[in-house]
C-alpha atoms as a PDB file:
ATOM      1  CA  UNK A   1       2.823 -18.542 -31.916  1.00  0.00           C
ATOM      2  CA  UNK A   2       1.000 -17.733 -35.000  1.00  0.00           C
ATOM      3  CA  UNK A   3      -2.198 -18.789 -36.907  1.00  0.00           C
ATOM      4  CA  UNK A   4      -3.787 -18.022 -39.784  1.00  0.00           C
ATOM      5  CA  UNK A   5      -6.554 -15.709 -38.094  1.00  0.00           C
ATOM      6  CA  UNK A   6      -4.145 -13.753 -35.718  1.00  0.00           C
ATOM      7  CA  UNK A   7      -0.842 -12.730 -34.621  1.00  0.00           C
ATOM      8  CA  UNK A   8       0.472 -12.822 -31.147  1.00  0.00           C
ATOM      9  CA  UNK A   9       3.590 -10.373 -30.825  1.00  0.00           C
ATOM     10  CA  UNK A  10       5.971 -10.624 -27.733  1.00  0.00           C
ATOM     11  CA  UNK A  11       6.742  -7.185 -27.399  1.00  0.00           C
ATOM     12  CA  UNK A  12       6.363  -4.748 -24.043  1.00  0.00           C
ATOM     13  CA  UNK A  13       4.078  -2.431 -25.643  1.00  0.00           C
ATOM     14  CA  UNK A  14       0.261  -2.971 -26.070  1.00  0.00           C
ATOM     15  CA  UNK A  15      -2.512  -2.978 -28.184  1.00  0.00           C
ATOM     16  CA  UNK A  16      -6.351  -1.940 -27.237  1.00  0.00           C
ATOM     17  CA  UNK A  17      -7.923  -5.119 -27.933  1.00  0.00           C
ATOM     18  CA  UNK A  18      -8.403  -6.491 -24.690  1.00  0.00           C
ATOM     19  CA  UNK A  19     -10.171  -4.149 -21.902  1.00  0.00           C
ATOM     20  CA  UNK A  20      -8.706  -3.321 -19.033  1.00  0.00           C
ATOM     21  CA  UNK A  21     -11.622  -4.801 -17.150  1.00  0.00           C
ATOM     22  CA  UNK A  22     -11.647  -8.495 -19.130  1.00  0.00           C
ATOM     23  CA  UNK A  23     -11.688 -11.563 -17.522  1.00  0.00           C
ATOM     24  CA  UNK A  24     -10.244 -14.808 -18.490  1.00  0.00           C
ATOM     25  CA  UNK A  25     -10.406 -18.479 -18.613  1.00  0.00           C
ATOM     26  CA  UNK A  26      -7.681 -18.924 -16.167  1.00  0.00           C
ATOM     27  CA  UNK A  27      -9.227 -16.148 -13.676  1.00  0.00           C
ATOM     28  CA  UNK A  28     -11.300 -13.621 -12.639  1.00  0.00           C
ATOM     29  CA  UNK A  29      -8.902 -10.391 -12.078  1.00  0.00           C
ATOM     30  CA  UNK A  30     -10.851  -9.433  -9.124  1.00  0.00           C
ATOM     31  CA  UNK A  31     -10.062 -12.557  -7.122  1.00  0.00           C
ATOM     32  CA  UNK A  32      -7.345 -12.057  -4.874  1.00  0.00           C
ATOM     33  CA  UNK A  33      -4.261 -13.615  -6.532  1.00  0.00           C
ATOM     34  CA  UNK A  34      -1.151 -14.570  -3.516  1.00  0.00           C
ATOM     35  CA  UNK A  35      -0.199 -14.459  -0.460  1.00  0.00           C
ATOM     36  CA  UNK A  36       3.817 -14.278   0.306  1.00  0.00           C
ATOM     37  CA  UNK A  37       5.223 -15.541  -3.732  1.00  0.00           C
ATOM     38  CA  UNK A  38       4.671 -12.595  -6.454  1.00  0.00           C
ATOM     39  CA  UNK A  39       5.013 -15.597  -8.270  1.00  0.00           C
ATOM     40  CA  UNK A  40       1.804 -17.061  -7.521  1.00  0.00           C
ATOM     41  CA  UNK A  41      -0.675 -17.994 -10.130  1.00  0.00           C
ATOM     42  CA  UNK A  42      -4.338 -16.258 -10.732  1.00  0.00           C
ATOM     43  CA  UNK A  43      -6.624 -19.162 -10.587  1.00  0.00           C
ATOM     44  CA  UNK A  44     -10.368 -18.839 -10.715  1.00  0.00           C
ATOM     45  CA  UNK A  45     -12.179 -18.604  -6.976  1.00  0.00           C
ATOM     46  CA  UNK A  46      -8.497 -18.841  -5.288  1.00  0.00           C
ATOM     47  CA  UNK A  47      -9.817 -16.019  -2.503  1.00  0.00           C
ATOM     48  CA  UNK A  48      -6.008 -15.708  -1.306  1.00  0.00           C
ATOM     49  CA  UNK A  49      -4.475 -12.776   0.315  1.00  0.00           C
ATOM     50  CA  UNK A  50      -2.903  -9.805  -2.179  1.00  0.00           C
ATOM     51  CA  UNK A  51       0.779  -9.916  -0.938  1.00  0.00           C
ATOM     52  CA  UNK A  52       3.974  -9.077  -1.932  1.00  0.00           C
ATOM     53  CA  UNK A  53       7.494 -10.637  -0.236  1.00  0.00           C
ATOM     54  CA  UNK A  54       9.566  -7.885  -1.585  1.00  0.00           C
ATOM     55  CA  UNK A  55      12.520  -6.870   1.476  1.00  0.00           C
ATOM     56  CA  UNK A  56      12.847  -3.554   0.329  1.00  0.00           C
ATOM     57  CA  UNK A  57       8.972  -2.955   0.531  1.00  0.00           C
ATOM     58  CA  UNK A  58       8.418  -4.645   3.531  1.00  0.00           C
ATOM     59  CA  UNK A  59      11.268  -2.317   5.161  1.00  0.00           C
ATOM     60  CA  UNK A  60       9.784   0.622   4.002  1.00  0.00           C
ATOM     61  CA  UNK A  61       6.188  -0.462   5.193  1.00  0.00           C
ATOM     62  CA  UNK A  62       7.159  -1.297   8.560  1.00  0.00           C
ATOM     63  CA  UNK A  63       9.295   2.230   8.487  1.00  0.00           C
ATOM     64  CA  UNK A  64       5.924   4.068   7.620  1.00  0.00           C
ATOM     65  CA  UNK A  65       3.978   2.453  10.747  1.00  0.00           C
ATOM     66  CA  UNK A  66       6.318   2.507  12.993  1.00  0.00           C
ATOM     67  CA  UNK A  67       7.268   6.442  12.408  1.00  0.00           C
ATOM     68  CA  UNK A  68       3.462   6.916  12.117  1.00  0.00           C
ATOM     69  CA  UNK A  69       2.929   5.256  15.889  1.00  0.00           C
ATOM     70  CA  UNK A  70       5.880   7.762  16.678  1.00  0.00           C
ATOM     71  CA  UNK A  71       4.147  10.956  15.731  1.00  0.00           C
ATOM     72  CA  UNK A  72       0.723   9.290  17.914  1.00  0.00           C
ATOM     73  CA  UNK A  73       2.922   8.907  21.065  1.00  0.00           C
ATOM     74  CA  UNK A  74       4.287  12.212  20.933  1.00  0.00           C
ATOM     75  CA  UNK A  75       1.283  13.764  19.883  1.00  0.00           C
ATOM     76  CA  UNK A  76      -0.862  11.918  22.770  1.00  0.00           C
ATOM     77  CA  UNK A  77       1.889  11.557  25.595  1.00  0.00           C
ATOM     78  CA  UNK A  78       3.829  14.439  25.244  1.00  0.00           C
ATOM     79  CA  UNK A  79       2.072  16.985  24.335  1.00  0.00           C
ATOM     80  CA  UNK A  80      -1.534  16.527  24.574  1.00  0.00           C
ATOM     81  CA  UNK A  81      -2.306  14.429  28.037  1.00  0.00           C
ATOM     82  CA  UNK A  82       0.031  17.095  30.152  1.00  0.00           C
ATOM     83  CA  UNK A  83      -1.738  19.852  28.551  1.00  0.00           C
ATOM     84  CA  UNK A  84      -4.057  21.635  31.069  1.00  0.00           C
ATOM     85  CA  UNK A  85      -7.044  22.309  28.825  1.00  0.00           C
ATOM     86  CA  UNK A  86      -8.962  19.631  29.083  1.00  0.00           C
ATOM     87  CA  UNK A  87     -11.024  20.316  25.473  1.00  0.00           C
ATOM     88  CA  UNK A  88      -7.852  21.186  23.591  1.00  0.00           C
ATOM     89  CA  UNK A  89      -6.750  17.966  24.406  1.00  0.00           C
ATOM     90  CA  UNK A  90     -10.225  16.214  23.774  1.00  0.00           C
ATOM     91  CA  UNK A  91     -10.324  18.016  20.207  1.00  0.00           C
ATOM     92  CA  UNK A  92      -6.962  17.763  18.733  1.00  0.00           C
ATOM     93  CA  UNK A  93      -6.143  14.290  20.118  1.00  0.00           C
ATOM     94  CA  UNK A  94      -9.389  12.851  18.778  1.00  0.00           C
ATOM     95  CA  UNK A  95      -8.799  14.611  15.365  1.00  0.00           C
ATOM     96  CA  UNK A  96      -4.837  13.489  15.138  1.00  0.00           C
ATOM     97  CA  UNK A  97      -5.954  10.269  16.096  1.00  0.00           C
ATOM     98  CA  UNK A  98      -8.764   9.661  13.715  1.00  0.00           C
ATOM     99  CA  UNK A  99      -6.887  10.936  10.914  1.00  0.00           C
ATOM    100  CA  UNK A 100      -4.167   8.327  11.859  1.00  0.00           C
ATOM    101  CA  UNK A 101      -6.500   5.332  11.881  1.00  0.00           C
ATOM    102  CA  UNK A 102      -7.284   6.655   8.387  1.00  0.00           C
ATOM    103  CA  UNK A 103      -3.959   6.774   7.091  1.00  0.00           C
ATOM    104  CA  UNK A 104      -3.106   3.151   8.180  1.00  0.00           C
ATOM    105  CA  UNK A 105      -6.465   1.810   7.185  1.00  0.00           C
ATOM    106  CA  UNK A 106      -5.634   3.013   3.664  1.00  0.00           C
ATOM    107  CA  UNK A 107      -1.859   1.916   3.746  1.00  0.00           C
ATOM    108  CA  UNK A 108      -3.586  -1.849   4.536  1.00  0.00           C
ATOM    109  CA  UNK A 109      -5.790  -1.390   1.780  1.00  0.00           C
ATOM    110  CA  UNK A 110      -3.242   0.008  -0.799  1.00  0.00           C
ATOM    111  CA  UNK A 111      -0.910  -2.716   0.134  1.00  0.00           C
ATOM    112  CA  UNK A 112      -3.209  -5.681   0.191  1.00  0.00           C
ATOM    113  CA  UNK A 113      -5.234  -5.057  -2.449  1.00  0.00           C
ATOM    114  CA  UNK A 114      -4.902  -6.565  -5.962  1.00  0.00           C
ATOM    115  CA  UNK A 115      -3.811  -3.501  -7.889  1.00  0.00           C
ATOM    116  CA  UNK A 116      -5.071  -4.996 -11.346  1.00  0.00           C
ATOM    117  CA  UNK A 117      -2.675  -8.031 -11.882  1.00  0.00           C
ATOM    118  CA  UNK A 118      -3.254  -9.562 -15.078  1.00  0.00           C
ATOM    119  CA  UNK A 119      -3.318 -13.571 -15.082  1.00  0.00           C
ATOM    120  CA  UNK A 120       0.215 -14.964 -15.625  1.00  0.00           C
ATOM    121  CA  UNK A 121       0.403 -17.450 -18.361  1.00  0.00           C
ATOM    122  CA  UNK A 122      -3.165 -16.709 -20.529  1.00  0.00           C
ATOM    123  CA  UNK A 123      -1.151 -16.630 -23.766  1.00  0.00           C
ATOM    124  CA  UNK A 124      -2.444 -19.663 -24.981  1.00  0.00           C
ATOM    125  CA  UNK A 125      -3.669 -21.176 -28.156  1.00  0.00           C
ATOM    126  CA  UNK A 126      -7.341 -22.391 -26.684  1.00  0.00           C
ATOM    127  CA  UNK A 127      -7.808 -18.611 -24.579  1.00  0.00           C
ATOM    128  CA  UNK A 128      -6.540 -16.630 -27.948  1.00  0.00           C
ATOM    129  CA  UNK A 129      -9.035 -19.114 -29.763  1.00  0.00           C
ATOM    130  CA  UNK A 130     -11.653 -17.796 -27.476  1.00  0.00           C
ATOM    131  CA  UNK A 131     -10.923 -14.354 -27.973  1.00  0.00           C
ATOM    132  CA  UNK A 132     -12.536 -14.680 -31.516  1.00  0.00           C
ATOM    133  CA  UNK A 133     -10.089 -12.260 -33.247  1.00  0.00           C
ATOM    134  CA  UNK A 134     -10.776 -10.868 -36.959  1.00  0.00           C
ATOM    135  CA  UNK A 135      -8.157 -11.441 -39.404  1.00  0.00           C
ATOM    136  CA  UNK A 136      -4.685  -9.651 -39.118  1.00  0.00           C
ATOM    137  CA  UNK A 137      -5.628  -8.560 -35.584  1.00  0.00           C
ATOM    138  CA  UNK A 138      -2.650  -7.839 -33.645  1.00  0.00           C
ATOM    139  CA  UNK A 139      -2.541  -8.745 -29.565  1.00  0.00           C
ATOM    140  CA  UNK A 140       0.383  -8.412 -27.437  1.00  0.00           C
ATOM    141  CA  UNK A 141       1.811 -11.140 -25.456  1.00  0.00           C
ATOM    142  CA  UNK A 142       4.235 -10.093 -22.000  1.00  0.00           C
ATOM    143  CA  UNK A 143       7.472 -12.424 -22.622  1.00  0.00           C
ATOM    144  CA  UNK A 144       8.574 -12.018 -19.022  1.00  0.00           C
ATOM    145  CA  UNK A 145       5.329 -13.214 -17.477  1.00  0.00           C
ATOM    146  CA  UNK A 146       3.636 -14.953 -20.710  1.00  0.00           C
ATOM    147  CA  UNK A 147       0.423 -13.211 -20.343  1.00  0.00           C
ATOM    148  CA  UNK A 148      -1.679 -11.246 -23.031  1.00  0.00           C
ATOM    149  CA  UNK A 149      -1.309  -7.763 -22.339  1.00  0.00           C
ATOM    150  CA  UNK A 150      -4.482  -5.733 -21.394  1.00  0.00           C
ATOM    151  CA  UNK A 151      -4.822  -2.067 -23.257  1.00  0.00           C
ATOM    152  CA  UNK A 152      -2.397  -0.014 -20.795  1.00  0.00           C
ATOM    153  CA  UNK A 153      -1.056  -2.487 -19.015  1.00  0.00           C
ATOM    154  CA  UNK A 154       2.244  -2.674 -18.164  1.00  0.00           C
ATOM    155  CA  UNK A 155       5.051  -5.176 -16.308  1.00  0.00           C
ATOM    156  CA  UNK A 156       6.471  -4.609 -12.545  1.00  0.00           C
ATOM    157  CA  UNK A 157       9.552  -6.364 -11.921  1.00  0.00           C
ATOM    158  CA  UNK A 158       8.885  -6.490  -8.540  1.00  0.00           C
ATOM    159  CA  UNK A 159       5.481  -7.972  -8.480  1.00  0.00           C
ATOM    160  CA  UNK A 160       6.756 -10.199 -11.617  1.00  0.00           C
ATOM    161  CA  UNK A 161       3.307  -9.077 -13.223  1.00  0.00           C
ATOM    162  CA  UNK A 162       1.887  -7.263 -15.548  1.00  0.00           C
ATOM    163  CA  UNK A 163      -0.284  -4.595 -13.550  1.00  0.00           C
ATOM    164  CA  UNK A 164      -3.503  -2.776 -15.206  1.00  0.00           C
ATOM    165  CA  UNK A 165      -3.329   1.249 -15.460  1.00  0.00           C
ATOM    166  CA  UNK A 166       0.371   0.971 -13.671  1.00  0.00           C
ATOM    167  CA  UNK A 167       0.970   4.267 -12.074  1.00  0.00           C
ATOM    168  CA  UNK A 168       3.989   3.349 -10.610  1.00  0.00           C
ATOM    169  CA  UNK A 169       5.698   0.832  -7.782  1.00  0.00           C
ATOM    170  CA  UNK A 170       5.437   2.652  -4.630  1.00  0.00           C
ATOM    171  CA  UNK A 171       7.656   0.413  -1.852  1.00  0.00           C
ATOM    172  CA  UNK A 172       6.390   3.065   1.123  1.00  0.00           C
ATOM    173  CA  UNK A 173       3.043   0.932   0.772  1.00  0.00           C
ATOM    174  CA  UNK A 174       4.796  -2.674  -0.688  1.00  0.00           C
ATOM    175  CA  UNK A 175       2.643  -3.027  -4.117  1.00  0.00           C
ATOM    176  CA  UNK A 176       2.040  -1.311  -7.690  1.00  0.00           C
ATOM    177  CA  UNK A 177      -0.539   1.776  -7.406  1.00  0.00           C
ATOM    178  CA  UNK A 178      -2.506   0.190 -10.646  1.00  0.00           C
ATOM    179  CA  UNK A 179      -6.188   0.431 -11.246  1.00  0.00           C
ATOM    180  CA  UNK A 180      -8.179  -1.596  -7.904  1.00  0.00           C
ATOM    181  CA  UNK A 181      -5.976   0.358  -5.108  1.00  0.00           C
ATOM    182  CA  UNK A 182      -5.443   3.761  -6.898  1.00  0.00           C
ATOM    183  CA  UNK A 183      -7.891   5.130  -4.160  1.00  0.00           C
ATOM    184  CA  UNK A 184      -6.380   3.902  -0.962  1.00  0.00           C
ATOM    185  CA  UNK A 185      -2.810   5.177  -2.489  1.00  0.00           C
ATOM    186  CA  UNK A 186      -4.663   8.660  -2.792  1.00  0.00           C
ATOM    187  CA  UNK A 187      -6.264   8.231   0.540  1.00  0.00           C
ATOM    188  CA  UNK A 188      -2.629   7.478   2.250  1.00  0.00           C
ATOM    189  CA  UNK A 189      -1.015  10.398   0.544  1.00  0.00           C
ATOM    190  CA  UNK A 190      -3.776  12.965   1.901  1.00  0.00           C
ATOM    191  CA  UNK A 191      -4.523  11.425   5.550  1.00  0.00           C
ATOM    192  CA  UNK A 192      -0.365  10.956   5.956  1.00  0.00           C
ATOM    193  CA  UNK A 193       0.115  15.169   5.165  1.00  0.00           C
ATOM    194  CA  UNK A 194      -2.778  16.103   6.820  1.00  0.00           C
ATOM    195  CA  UNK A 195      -1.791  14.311  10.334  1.00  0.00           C
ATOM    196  CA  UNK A 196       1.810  15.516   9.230  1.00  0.00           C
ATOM    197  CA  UNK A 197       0.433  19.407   8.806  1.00  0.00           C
ATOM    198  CA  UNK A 198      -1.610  18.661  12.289  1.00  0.00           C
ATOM    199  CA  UNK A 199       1.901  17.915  14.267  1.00  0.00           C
ATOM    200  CA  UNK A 200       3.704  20.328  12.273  1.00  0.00           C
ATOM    201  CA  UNK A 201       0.813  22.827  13.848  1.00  0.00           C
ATOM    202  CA  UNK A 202       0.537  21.291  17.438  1.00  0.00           C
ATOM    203  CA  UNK A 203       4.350  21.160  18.178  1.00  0.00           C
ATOM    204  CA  UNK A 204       4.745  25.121  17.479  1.00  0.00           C
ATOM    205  CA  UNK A 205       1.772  25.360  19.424  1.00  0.00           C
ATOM    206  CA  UNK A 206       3.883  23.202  22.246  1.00  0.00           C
ATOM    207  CA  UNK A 207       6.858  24.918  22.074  1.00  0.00           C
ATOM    208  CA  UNK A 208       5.255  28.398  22.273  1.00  0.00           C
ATOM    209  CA  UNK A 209       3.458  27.503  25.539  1.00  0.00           C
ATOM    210  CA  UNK A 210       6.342  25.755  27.077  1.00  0.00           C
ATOM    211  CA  UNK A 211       8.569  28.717  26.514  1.00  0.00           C
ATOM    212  CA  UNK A 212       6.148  31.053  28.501  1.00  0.00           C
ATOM    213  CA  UNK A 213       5.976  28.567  31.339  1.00  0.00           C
ATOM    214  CA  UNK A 214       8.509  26.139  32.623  1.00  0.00           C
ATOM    215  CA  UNK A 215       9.407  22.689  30.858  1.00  0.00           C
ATOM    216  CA  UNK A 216       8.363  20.825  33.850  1.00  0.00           C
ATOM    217  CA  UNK A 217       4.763  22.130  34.104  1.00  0.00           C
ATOM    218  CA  UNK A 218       3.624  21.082  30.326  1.00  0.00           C
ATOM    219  CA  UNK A 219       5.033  17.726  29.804  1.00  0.00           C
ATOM    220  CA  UNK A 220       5.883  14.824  31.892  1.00  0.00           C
ATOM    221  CA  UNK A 221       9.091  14.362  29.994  1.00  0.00           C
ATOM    222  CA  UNK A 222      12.086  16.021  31.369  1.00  0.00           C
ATOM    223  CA  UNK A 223      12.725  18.943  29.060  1.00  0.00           C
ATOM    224  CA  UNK A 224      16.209  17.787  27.257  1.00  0.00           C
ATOM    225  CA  UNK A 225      13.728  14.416  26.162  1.00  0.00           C
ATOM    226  CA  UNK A 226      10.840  16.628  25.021  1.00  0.00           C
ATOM    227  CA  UNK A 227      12.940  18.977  22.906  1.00  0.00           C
ATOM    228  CA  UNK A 228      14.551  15.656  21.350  1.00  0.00           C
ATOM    229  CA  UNK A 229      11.047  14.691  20.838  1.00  0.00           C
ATOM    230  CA  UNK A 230       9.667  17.271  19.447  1.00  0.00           C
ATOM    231  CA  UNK A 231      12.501  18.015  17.195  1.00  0.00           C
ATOM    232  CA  UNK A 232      12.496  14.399  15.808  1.00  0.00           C
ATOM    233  CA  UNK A 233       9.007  14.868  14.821  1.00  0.00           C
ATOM    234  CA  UNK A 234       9.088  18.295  13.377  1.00  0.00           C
ATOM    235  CA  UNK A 235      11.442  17.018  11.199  1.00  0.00           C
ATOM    236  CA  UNK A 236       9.831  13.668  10.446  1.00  0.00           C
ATOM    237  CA  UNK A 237       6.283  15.861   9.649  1.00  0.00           C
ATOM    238  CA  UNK A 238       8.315  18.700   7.389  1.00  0.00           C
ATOM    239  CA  UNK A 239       9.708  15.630   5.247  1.00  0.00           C
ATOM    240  CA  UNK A 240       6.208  13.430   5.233  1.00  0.00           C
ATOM    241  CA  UNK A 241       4.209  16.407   4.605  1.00  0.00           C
ATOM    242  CA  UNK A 242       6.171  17.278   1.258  1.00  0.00           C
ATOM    243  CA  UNK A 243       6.618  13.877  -0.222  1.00  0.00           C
ATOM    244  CA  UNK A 244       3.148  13.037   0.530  1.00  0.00           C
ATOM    245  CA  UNK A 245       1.687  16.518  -0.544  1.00  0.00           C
ATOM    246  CA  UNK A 246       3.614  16.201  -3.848  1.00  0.00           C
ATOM    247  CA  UNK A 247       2.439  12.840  -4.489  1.00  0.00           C
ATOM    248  CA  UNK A 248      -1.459  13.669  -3.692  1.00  0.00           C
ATOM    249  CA  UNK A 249      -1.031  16.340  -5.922  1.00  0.00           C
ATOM    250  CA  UNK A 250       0.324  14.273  -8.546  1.00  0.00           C
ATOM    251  CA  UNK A 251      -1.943  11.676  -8.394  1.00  0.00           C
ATOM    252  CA  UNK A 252      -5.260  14.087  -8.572  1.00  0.00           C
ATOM    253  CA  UNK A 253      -3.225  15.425 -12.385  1.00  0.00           C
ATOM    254  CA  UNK A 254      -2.824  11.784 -13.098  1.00  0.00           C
ATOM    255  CA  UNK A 255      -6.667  10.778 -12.209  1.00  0.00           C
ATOM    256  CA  UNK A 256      -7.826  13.854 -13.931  1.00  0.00           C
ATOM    257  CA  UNK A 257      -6.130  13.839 -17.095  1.00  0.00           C
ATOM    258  CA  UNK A 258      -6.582  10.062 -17.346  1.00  0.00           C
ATOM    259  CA  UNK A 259      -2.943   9.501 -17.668  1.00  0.00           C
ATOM    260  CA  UNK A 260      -1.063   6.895 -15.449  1.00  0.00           C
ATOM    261  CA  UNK A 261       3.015   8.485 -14.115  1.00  0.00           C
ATOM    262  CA  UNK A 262       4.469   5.475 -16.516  1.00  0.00           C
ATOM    263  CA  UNK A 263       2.582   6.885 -19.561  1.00  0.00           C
ATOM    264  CA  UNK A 264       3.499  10.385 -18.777  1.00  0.00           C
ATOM    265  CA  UNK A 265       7.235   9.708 -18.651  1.00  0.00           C
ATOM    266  CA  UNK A 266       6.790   7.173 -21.802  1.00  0.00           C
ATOM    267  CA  UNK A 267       4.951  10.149 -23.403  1.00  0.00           C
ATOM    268  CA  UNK A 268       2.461   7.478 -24.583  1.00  0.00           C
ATOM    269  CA  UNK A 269      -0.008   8.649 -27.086  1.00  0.00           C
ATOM    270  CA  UNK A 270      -3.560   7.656 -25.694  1.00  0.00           C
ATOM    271  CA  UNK A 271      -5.342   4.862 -27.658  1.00  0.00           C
ATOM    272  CA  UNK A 272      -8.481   4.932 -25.582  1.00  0.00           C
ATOM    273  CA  UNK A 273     -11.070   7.833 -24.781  1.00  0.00           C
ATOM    274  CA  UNK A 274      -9.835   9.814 -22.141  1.00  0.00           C
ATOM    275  CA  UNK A 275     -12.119  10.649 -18.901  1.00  0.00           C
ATOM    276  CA  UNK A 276     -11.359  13.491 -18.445  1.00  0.00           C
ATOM    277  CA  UNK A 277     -11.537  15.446 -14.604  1.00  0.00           C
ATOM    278  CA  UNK A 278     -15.159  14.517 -12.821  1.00  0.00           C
ATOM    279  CA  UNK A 279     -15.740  11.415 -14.784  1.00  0.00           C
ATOM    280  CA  UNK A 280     -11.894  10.096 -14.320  1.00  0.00           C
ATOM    281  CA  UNK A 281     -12.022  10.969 -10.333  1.00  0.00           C
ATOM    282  CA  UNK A 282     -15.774   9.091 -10.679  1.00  0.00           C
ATOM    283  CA  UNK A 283     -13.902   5.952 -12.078  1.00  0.00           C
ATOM    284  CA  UNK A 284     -11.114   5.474  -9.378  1.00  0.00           C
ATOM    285  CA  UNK A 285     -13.393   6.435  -6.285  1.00  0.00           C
ATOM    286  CA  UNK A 286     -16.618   5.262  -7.497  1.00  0.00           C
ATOM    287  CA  UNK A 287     -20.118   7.379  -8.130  1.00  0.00           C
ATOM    288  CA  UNK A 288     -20.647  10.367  -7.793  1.00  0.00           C
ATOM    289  CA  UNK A 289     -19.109  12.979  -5.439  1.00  0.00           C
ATOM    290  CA  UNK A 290     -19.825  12.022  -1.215  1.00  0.00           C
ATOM    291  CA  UNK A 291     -18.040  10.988   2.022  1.00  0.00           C
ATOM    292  CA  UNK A 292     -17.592   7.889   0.805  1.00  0.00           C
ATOM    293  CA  UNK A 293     -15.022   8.843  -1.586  1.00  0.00           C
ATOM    294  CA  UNK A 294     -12.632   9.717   1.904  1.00  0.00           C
ATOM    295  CA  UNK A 295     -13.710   6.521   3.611  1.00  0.00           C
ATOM    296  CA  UNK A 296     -10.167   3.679   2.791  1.00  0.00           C
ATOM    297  CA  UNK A 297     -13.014   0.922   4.427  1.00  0.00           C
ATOM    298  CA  UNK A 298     -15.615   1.245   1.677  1.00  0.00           C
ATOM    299  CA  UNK A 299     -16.268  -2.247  -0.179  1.00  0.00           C
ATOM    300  CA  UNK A 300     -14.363  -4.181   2.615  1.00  0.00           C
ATOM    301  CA  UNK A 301     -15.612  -7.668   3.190  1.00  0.00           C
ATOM    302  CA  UNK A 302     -15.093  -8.748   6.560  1.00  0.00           C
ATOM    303  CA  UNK A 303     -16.325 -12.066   6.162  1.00  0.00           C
ATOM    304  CA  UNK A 304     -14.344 -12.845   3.225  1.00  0.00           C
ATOM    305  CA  UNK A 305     -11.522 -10.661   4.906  1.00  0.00           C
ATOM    306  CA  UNK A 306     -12.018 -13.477   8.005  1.00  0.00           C
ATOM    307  CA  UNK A 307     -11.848 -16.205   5.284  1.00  0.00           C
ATOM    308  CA  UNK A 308      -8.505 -15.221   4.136  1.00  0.00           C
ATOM    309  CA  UNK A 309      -7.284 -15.050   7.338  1.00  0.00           C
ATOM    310  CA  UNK A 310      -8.538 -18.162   8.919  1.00  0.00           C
ATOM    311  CA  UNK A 311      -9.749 -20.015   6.337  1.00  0.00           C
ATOM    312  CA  UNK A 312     -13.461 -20.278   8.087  1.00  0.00           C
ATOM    313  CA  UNK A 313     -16.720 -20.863   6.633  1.00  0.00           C
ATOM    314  CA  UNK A 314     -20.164 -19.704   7.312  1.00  0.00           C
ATOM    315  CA  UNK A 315     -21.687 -16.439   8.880  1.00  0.00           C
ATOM    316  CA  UNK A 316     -22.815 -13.495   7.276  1.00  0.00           C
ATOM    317  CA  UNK A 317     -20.841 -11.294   5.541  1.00  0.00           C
ATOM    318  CA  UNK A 318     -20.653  -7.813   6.304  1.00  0.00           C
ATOM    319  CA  UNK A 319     -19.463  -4.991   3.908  1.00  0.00           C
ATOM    320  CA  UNK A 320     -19.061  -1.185   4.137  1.00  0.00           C
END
């Protein structure tokens, strides 16, 4: 598709004439864009549920709850109800739990939030009209999802979209870490290995008063099935705590040197002006330094959240 005023190149790389944060005719990139089908389209006020039906993801999702409620029972019922201090129970079991609650409220939000998906099908003569390019201009059109290709943008074959500031396609949380759900990816990573470090702590702690004392008299498990127990989740904490301390890590380089994992391994040569350390961790959590920037329920609707859900009307909405 050509014209005398500008060129339109299908090619995978991209060129910094759109930003990252435009909107277009055919939607508003903050809407939420599907529910089930990555192949859903991005139409203007279509409030519908960020979801991706990917079997691999969904796997590994369920995986990450399920051995996360694994590490709560044993925590709670094993070791922390038979235990005869009544405050060392009170403390660490309302710590290990809160920090849980924390690290699934941010896998929700990582996984159901719109991680910058770029409207499919925008390359058109009428929107490139619009754009009111100068002469010899150069913008680059995705040929595998037919959209015009934001400055850093690139395609997921999973979510069969082109996602905004791709970091990468994580299938532990189902969905691209892009630019709207960097946050709650960082979030997840640091809640998951600090309830991981928490067990790793508490189970020593376990086995160091069971072995002065008899089996029987500190858990309500026979002593072959709390050994099993324990053992399971040592090893499930060791494992979650590296992955998820190496990925944390990661991500805090990637946020402070403005510099996604693709562009990094693409060795990319930046285009735009870098934010660079306070003012790049300012952009994904929002404002300045405070609590907030810990919290994975900051900006949640619950009335549009209700919407989505059950497709009700009315009421006030209530946000964090």
């Amino acid at each position: 598709m050509q014209s005398s005023n500008h060129r339109l190149r299908d090619m995978e790389q991209h060129h910094p004439l759109l930003s990252a944060g435009a909107d277009v005719e055919t939607g508003n990139l903050a809407a939420g864009v599907m529910v089930g089908s990555p192949h859903a389209g991005h139409t203007a006020g279509n409030r519908t549920l960020w979801f991706i039906q990917d079997s691999c993801g969904m796997v590994c999702a369920t995986m990450t709850w399920f051995l996360v409620l694994y590490a709560e029972f044993v925590v709670n019922f094993v070791m922390l109800l038979p235990a005869k201090n009544f405050w060392y129970s009170l403390l660490n079991g309302a710590t290990f739990n809160s920090l849980a609650v924390l690290a699934l409220a941010s896998h929700l939000r990582t996984m159901l939030t719109d991680p910058g998906a770029v409207p499919k099908g925008n390359a058109t003569k009428e929107y490139m009209e619009s754009l009111q390019l100068k002469p010899g201009e150069v913008i680059y059109k995705c040929p595998k999802c037919c959209s015009i290709k934001p400055e850093r943008a690139h395609h997921c074959s999973i979510c069969k979209r082109c996602i905004q500031k791709m970091d990468h396609h994580c299938p532990w949380v189902n969905n691209c870490v892009g630019e709207k759900n960097q946050r709650f990816f960082v979030l997840f990573t640091m809640y998951i290995a600090l309830i991981s470090a928490h067990a790793l702590g508490l189970s020593g702690m376990h086995f160091f008063t069971c072995i002065k004392v008899q089996w029987n008299e500190c858990s309500d498990f026979s002593p072959g099935v709390s050994v099993l127990l324990l053992i399971f989740l040592c090893l499930e904490a060791i494992l979650f705590l590296t992955f998820t301390a190496v990925m944390f890590g990661t991500q805090i380089h990637s946020i402070c040197n403005d510099e996604t994992e693709i562009e990094r391994l693409k060795n990319e040569k930046p285009t735009w002006e870098r934010r660079m350390r306070w003012d790049g961790m300012k952009a994904v959590f929002g404002g300045p330094p405070s609590l907030l920037w810990c919290n994975p329920f900051t900006g949640l609707r619950l009335r549009r959240l209700l919407l989505l859900t059950y497709g009700r009307r009315g009421g006030s909405e209530f946000s964090v």
